[in-house]
N, C-alpha and C. Protein backbone atom coordinates (compact mmCIF):
# COMPACT_ATOMS: atom_id res chain seq x y z
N UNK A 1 -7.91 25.89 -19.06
CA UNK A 1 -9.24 25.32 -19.29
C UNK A 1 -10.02 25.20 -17.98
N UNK A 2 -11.24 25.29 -18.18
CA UNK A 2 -12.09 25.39 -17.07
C UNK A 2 -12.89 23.72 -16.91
N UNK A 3 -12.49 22.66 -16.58
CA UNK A 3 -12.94 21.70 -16.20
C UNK A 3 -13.74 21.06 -15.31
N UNK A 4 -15.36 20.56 -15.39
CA UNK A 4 -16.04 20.03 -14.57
C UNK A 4 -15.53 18.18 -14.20
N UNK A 5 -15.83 17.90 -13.32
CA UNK A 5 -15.45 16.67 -12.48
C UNK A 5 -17.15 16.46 -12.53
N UNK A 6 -17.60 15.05 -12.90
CA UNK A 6 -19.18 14.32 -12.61
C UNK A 6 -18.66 12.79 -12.26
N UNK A 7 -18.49 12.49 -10.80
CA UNK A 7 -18.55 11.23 -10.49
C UNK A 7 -19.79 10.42 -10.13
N UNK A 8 -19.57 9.08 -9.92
CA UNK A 8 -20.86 8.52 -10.03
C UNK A 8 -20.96 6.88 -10.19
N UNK A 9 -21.73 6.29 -9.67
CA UNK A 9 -21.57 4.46 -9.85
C UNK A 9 -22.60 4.40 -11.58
N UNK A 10 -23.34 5.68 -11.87
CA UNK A 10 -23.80 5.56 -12.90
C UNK A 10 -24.51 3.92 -13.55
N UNK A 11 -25.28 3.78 -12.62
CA UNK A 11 -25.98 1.92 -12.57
C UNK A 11 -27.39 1.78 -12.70
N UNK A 12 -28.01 2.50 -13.74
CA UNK A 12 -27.29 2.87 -14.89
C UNK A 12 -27.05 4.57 -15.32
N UNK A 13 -26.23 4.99 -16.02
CA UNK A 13 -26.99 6.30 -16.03
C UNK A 13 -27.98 6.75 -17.16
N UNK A 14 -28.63 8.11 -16.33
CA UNK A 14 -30.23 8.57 -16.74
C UNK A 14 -29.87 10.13 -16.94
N UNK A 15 -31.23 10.11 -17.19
CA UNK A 15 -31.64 11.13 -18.06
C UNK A 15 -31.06 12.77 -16.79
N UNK A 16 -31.27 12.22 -15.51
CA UNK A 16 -30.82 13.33 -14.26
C UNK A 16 -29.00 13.28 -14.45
N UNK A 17 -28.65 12.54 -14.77
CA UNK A 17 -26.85 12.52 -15.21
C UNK A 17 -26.73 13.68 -16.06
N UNK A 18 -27.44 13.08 -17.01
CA UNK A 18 -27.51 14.01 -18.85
C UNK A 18 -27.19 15.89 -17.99
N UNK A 19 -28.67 15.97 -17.33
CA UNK A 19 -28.73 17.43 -17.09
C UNK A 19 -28.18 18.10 -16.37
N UNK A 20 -27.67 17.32 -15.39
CA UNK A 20 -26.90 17.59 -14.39
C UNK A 20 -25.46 18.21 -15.29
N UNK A 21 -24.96 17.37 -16.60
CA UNK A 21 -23.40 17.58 -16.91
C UNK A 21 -24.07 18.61 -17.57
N UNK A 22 -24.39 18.82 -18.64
CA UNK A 22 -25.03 19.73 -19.63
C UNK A 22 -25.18 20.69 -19.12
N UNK A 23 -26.39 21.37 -17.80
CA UNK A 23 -26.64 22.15 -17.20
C UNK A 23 -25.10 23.15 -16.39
N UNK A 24 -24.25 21.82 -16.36
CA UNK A 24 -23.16 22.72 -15.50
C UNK A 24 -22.27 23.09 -16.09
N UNK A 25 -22.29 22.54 -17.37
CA UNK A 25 -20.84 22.84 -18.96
C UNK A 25 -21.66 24.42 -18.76
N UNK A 26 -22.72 24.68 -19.33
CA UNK A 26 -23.51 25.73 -19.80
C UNK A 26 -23.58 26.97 -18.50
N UNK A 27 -24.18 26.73 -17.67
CA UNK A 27 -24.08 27.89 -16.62
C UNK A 27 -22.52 28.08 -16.03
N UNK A 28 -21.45 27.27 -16.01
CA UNK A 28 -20.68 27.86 -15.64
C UNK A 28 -19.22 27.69 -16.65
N UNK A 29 -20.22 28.01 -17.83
CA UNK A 29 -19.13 28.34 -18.99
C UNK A 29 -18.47 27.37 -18.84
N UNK A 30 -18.15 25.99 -18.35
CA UNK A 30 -16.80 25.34 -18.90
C UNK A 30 -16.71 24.66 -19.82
N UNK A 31 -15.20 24.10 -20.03
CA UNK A 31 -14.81 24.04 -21.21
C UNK A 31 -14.47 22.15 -21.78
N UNK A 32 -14.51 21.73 -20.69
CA UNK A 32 -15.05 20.18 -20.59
C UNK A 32 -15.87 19.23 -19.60
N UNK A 33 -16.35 18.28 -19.44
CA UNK A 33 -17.07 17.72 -18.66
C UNK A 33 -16.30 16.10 -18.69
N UNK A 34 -15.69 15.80 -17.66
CA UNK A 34 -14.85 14.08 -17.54
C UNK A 34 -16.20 13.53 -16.88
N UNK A 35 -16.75 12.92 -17.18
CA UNK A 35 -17.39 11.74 -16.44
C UNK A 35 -16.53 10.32 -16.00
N UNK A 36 -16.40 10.41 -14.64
CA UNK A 36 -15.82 9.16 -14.07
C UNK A 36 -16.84 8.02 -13.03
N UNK A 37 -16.83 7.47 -14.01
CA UNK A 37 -17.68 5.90 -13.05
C UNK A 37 -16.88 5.62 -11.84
N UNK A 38 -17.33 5.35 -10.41
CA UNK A 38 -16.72 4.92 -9.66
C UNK A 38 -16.35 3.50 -9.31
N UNK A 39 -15.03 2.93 -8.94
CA UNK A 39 -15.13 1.40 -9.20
C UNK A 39 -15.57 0.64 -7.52
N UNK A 40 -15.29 1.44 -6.39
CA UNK A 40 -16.18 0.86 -5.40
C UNK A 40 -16.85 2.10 -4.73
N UNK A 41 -17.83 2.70 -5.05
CA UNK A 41 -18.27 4.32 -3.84
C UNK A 41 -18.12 3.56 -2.65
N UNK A 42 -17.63 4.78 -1.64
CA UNK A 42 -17.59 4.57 -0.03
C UNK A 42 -18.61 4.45 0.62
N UNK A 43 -19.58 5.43 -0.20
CA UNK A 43 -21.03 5.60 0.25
C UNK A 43 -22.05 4.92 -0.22
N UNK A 44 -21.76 4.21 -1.23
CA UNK A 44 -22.93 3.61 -1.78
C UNK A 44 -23.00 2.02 -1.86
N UNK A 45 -23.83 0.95 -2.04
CA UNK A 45 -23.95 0.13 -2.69
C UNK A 45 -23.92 -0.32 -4.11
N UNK A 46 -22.67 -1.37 -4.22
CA UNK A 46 -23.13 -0.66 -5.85
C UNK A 46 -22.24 -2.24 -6.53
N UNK A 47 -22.98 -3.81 -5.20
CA UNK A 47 -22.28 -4.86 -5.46
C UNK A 47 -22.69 -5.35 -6.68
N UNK A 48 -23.88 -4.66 -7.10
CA UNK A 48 -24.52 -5.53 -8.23
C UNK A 48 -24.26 -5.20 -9.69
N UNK A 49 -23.26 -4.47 -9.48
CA UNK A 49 -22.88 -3.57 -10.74
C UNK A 49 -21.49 -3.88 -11.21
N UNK A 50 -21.78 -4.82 -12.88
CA UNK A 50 -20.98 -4.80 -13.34
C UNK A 50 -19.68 -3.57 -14.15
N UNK A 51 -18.73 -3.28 -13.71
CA UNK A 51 -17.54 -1.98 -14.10
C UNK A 51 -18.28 -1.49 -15.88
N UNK A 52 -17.51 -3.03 -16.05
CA UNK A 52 -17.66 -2.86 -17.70
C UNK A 52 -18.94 -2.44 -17.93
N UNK A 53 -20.13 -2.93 -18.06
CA UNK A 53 -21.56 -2.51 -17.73
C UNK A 53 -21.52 -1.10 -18.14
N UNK A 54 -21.00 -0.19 -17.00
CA UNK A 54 -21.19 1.12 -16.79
C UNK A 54 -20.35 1.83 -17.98
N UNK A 55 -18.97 1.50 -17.62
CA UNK A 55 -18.50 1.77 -18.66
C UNK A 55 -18.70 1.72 -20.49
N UNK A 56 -19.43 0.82 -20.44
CA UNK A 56 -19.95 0.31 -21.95
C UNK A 56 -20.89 1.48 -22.16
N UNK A 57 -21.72 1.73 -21.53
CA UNK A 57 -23.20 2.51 -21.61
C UNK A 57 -22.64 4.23 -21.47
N UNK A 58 -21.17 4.52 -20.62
CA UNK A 58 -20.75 5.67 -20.61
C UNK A 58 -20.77 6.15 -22.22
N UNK A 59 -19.79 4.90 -22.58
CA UNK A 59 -19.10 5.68 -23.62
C UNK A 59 -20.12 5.36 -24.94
N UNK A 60 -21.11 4.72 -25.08
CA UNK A 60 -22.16 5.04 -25.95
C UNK A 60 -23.12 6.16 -26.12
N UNK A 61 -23.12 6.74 -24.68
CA UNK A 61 -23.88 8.10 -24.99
C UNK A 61 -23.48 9.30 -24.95
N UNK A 62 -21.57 9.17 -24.60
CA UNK A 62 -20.94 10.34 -24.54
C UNK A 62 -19.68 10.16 -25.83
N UNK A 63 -19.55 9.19 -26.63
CA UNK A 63 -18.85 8.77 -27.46
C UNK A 63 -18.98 10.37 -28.65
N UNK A 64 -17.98 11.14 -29.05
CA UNK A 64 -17.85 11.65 -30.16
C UNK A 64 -18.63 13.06 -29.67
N UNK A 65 -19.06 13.54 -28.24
CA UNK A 65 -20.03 14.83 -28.08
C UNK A 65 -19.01 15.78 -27.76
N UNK A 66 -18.70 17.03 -28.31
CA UNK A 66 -17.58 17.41 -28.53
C UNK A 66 -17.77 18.32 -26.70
N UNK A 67 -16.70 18.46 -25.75
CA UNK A 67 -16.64 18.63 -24.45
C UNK A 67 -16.94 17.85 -23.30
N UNK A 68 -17.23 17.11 -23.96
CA UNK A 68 -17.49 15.25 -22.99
C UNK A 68 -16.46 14.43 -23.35
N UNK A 69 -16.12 13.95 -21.70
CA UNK A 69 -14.91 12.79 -21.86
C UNK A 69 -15.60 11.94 -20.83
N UNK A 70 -14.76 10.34 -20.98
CA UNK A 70 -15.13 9.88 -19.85
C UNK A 70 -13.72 8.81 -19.81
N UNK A 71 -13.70 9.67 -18.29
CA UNK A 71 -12.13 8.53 -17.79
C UNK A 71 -12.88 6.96 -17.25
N UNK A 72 -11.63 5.97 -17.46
CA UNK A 72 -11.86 5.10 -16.25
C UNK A 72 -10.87 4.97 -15.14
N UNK A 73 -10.39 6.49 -14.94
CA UNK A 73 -9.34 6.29 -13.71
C UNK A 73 -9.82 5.65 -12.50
N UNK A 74 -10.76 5.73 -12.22
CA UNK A 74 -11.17 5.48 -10.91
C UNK A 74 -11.10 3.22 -10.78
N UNK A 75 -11.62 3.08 -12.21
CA UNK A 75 -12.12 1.58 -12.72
C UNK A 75 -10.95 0.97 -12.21
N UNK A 76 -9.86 1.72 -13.61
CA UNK A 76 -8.57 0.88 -13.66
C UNK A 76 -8.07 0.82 -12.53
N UNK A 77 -8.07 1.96 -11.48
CA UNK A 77 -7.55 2.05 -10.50
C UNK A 77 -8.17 0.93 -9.37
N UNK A 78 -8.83 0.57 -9.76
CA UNK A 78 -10.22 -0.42 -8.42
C UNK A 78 -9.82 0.18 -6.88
N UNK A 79 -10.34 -0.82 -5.97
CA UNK A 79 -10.56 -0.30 -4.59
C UNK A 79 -11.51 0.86 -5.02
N UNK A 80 -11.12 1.26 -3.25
CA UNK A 80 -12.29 2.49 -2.83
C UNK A 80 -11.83 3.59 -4.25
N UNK A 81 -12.91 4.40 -4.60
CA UNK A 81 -12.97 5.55 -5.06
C UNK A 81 -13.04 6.90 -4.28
N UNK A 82 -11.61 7.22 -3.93
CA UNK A 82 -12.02 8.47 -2.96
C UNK A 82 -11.98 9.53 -3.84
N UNK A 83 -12.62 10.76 -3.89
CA UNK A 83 -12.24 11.94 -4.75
C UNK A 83 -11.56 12.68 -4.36
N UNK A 84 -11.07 12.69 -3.59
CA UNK A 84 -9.84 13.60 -3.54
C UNK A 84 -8.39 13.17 -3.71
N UNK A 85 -8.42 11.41 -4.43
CA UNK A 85 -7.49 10.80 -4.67
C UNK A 85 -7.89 11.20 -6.29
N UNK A 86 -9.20 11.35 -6.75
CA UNK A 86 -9.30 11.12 -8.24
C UNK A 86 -8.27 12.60 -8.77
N UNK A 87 -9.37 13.55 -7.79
CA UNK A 87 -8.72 14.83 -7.96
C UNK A 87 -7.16 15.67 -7.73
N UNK A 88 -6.35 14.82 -6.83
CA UNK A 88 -5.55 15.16 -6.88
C UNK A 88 -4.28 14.55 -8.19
N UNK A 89 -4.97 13.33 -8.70
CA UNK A 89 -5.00 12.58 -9.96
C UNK A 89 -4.38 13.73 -11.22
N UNK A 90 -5.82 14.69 -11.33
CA UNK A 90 -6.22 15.19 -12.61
C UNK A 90 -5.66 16.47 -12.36
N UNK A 91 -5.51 17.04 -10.85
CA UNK A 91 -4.76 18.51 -10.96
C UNK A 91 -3.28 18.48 -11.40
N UNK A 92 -2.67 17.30 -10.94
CA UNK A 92 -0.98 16.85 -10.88
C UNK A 92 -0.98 16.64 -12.61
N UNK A 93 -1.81 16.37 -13.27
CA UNK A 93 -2.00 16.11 -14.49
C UNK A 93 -2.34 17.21 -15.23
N UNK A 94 -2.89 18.44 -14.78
CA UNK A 94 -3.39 19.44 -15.52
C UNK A 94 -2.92 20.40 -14.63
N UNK A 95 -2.01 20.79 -14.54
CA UNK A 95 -1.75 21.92 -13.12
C UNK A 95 -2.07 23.39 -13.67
N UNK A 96 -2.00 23.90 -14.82
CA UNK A 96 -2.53 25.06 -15.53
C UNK A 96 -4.36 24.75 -15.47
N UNK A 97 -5.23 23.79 -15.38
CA UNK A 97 -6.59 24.02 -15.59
C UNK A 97 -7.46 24.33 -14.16
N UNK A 98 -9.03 24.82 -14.09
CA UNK A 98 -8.87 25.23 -13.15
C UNK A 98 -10.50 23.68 -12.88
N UNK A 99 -10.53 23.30 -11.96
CA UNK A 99 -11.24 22.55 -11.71
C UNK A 99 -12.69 22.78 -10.49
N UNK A 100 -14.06 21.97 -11.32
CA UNK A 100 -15.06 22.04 -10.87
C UNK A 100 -15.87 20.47 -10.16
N UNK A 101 -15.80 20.63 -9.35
CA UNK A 101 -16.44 19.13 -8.78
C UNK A 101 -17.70 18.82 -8.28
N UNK A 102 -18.91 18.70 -9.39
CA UNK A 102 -20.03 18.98 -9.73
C UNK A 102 -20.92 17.34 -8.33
N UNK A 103 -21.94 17.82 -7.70
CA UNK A 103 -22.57 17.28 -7.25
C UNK A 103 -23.93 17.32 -6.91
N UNK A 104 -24.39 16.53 -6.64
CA UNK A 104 -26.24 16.91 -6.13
C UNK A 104 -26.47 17.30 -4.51
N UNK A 105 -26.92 17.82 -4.20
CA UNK A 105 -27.67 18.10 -2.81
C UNK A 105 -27.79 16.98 -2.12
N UNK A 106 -27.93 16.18 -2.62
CA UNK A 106 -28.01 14.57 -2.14
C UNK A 106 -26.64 14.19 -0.96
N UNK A 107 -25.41 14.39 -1.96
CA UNK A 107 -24.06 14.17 -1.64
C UNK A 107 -23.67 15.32 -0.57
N UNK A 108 -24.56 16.45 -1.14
CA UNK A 108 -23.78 17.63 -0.26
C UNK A 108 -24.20 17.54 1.09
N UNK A 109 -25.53 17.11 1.30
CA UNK A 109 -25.29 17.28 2.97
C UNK A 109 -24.53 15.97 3.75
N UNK A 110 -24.15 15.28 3.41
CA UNK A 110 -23.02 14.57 3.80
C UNK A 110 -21.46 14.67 3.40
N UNK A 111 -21.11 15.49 2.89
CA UNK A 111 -19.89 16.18 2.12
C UNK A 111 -18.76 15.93 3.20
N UNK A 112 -19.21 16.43 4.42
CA UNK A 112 -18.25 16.87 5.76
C UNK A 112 -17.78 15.51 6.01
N UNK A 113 -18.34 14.07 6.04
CA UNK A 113 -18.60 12.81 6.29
C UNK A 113 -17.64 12.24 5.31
N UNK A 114 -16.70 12.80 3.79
CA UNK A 114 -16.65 12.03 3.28
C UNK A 114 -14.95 12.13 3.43
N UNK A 115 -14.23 11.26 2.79
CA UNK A 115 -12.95 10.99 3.00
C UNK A 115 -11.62 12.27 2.58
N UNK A 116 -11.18 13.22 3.42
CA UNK A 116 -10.64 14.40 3.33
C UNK A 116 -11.44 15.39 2.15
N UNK A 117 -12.39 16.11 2.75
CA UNK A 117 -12.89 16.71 2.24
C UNK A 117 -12.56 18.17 1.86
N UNK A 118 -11.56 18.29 3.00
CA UNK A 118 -10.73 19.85 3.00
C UNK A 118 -9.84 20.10 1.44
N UNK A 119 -9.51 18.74 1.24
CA UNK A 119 -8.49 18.10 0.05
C UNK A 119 -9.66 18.72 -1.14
N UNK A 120 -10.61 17.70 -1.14
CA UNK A 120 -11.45 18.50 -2.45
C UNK A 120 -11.81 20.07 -2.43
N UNK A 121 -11.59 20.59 -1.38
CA UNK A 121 -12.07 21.85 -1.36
C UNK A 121 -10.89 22.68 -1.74
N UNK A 122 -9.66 22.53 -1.42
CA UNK A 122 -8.47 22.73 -2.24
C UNK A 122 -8.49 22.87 -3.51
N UNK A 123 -8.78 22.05 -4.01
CA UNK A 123 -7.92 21.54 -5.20
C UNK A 123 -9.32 22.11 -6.51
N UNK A 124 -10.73 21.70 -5.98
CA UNK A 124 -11.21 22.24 -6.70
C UNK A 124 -12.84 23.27 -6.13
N UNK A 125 -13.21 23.93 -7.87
CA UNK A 125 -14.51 24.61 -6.82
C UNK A 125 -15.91 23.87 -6.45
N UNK A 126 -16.29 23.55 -5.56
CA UNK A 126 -17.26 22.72 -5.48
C UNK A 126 -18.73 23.33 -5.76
N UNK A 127 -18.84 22.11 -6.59
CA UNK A 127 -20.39 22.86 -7.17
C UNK A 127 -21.73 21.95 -6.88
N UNK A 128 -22.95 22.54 -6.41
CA UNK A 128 -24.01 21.80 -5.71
C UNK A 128 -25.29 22.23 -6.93
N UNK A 129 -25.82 21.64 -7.12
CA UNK A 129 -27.51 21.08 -7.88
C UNK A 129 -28.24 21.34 -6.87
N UNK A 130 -28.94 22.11 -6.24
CA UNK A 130 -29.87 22.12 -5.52
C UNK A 130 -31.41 21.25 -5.52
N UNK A 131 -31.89 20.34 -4.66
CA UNK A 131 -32.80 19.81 -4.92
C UNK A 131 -34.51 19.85 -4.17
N UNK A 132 -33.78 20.91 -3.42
CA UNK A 132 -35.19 21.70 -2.82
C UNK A 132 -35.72 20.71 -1.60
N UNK A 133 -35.28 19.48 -1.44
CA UNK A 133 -36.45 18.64 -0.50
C UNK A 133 -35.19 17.83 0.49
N UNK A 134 -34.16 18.88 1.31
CA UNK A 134 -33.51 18.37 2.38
C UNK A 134 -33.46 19.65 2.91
N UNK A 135 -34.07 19.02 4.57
CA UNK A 135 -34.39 19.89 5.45
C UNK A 135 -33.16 20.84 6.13
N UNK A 136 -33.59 21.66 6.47
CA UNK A 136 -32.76 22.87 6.35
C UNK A 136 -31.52 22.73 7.66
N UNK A 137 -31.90 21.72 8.53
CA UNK A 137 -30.87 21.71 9.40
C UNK A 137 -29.44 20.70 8.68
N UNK A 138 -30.08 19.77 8.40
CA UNK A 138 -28.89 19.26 7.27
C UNK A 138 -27.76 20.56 6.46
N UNK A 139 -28.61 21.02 5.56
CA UNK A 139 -27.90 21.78 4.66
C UNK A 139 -27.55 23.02 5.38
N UNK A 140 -27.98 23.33 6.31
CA UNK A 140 -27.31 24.58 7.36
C UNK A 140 -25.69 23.96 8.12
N UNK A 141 -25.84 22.56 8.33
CA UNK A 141 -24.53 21.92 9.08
C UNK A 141 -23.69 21.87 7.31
N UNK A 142 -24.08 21.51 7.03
CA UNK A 142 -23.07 21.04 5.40
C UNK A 142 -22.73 22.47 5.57
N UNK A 143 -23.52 23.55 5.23
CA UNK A 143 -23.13 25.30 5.04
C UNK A 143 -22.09 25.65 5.81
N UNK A 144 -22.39 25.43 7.14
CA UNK A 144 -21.62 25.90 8.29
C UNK A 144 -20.20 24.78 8.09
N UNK A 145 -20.17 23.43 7.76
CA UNK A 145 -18.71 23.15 7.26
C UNK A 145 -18.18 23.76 6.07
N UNK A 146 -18.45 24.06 5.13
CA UNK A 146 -18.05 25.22 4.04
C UNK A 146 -17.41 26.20 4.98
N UNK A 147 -18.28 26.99 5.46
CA UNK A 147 -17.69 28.10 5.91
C UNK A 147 -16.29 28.01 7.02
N UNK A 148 -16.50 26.69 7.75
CA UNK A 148 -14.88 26.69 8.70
C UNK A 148 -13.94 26.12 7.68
N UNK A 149 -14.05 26.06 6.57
CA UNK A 149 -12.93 25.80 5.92
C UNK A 149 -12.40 27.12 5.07
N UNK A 150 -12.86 27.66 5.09
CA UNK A 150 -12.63 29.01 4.46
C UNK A 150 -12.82 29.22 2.85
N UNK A 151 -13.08 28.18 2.38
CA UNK A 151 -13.79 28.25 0.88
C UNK A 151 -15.45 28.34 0.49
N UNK A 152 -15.57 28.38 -0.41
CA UNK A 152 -17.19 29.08 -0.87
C UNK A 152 -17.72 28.04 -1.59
N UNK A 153 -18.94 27.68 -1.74
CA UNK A 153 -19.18 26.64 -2.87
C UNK A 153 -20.12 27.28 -3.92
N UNK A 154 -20.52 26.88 -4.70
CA UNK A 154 -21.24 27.29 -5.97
C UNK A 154 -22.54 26.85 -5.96
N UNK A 155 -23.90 27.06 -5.92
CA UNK A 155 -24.95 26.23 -5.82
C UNK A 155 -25.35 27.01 -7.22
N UNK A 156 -26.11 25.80 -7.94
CA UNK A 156 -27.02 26.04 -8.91
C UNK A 156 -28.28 25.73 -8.82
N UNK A 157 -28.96 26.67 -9.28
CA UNK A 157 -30.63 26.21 -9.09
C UNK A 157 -30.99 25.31 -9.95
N UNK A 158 -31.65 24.00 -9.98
CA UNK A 158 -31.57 23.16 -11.21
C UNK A 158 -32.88 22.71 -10.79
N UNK A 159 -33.23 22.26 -12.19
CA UNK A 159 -35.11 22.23 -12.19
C UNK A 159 -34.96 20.49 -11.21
N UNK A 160 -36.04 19.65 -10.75
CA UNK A 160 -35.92 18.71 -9.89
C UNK A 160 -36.24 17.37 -10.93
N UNK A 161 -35.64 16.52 -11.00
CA UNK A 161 -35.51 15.64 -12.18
C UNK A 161 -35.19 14.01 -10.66
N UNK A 162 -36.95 13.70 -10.27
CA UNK A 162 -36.89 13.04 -9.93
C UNK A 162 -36.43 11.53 -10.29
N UNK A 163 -35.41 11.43 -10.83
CA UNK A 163 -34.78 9.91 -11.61
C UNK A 163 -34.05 9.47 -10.81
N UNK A 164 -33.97 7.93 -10.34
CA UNK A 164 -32.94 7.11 -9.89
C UNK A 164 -32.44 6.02 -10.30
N UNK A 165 -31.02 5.62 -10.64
CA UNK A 165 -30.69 4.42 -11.08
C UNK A 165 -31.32 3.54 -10.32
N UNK A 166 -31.49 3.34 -9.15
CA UNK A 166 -32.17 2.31 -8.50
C UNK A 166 -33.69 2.25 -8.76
N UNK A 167 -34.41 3.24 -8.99
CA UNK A 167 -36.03 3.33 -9.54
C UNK A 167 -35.75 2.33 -11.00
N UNK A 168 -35.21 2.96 -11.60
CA UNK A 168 -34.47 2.32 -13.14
C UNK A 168 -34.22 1.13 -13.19
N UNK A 169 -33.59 0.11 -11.94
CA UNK A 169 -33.18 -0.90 -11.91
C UNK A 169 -34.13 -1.57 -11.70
N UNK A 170 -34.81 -1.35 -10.66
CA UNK A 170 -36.37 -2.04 -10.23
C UNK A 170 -37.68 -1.92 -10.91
N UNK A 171 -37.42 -0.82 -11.75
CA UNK A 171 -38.56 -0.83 -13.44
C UNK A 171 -37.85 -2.10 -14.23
N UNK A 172 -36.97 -2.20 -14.92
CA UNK A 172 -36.41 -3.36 -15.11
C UNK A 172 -37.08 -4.62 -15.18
N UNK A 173 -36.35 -4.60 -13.18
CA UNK A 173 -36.95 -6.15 -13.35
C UNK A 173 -38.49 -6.43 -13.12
N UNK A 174 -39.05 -5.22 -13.14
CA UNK A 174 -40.39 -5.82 -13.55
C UNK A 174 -41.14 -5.28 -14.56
N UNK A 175 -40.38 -5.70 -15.60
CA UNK A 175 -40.61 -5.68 -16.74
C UNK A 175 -41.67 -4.07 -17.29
N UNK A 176 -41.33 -2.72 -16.76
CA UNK A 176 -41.93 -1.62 -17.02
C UNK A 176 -40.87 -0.76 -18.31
N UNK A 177 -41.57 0.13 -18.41
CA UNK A 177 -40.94 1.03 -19.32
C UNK A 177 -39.91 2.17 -19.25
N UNK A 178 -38.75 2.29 -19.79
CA UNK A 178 -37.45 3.02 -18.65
C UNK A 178 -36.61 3.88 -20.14
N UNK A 179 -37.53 4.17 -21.62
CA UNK A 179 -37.39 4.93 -22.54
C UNK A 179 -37.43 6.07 -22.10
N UNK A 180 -38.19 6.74 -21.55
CA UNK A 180 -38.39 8.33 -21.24
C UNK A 180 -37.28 8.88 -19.57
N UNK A 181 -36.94 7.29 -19.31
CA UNK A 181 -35.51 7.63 -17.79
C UNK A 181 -34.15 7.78 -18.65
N UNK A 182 -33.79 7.11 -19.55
CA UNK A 182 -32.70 7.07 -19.91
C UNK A 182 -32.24 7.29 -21.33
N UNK A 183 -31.25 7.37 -22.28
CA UNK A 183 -30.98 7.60 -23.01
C UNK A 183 -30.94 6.56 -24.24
N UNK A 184 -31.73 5.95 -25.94
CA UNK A 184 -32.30 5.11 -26.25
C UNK A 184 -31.16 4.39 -25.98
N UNK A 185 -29.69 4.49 -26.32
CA UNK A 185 -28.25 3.64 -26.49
C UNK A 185 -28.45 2.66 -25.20
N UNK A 186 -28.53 4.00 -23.77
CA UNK A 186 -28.77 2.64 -22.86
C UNK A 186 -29.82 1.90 -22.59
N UNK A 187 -30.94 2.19 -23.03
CA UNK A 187 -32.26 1.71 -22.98
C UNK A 187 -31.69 -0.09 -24.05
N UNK A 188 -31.53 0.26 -25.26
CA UNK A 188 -31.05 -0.63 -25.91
C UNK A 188 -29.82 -2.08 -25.26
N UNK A 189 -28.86 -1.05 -24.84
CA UNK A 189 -27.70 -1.91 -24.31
C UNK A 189 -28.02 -2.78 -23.30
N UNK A 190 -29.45 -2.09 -21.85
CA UNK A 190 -29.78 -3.01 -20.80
C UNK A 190 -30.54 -4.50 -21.63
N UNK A 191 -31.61 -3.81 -22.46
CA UNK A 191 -31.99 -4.66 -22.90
C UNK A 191 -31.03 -5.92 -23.66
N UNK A 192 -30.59 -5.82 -24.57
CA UNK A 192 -29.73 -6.48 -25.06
C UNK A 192 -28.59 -7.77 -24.13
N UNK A 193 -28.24 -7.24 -23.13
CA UNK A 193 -27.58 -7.29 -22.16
C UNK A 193 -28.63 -8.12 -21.10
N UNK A 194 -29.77 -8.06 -21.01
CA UNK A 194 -30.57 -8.38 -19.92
C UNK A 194 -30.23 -7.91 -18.52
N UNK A 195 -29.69 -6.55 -18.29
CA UNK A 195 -29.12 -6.44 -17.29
C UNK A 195 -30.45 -5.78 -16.18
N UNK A 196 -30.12 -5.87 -14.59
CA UNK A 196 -31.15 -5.78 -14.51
C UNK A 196 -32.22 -6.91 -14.04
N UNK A 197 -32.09 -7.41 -14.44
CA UNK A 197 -33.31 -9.00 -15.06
C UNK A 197 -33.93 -9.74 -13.30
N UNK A 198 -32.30 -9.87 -12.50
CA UNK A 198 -32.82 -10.87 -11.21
C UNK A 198 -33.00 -9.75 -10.43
């Protein structure tokens, strides 16, 4: 089986999640998509975010879509979320499948920066979302680490789907409209939930 990897603090996730998994099942033919919430990113902030939260809202909009899963290895596991701990996780677990570790342009020009990166480049093929608006010396150093490692990465051209959980969070709390960012289940659940609110 041909398996995509979509990590993420997902706080909440949006409508740029959706296309991002969808877009990469479809162009590169595979044959499932794991969505894993992260339980602390290295890189991110992400104190204000309840686990369960994320998790609740995962599995309402990926519940029953046939090639969508969503682990909470990373949750159950707490501490840092490194991926090349998730990934070496899911290969030792699937050693016949072949694995894709789907990211945005965002992540990629800091890729070299992140915790054994040679490890993810191993184990699986790394795949980039292109987002058109990081300057070229960045993504020339990210390029040029690809290349001293001796593996290739995958870039996809993907239309630009300016959405952020943090735009999302701060529509929220002031009381704006966040139907056309996200999906109605989580639109519903924040509300319900008041999450968001302070």
């Amino acid at each position: 089986m041909k398996i995509g990897i979509v990590g993420g603090t997902f706080n909440p996730i949006h409508n740029g999640h959706l296309y991002m998994a969808y877009e990469a099942k479809e162009s590169l033919n595979l044959d499932q998509i794991i969505i894993i919430p992260n339980y602390i990113p290295p890189h991110k902030d992400a104190n204000e975010r309840n686990p369960e939260d994320v998790r609740q809202m995962l599995n309402l909009v990926f519940s029953g879509i046939d090639g969508f899963s969503v682990s909470t290895y990373e949750l159950d596991k707490k501490g840092f979320s490194y991926s090349y701990e998730t990934l070496e996780y899911f290969t030792e677990k699937n050693p016949d499948d072949e694995f894709y570790f789907i990211i945005g342009e965002d992540s990629y020009v800091d890729f070299s920066a992140w915790r054994n990166p040679e490890r993810i480049l191993e184990l699986a093929k790394l795949v980039i979302f292109e987002r058109k608006f990081y300057d070229e010396d960045r993504l020339n150093k990210a390029r040029e680490f690809i290349k001293r490692t001796g593996y290739e990465e995958i870039f996809l051209n993907s239309l630009t789907l300016e959405i952020s959980s943090r735009d999302i969070r701060e529509r929220v709390r002031k009381g704006k409209e966040i139907g056309f960012l996200v999906p109605r289940e989580v639109k519903e659940y924040i509300i319900g939930k008041g999450l968001y609110r302070k």
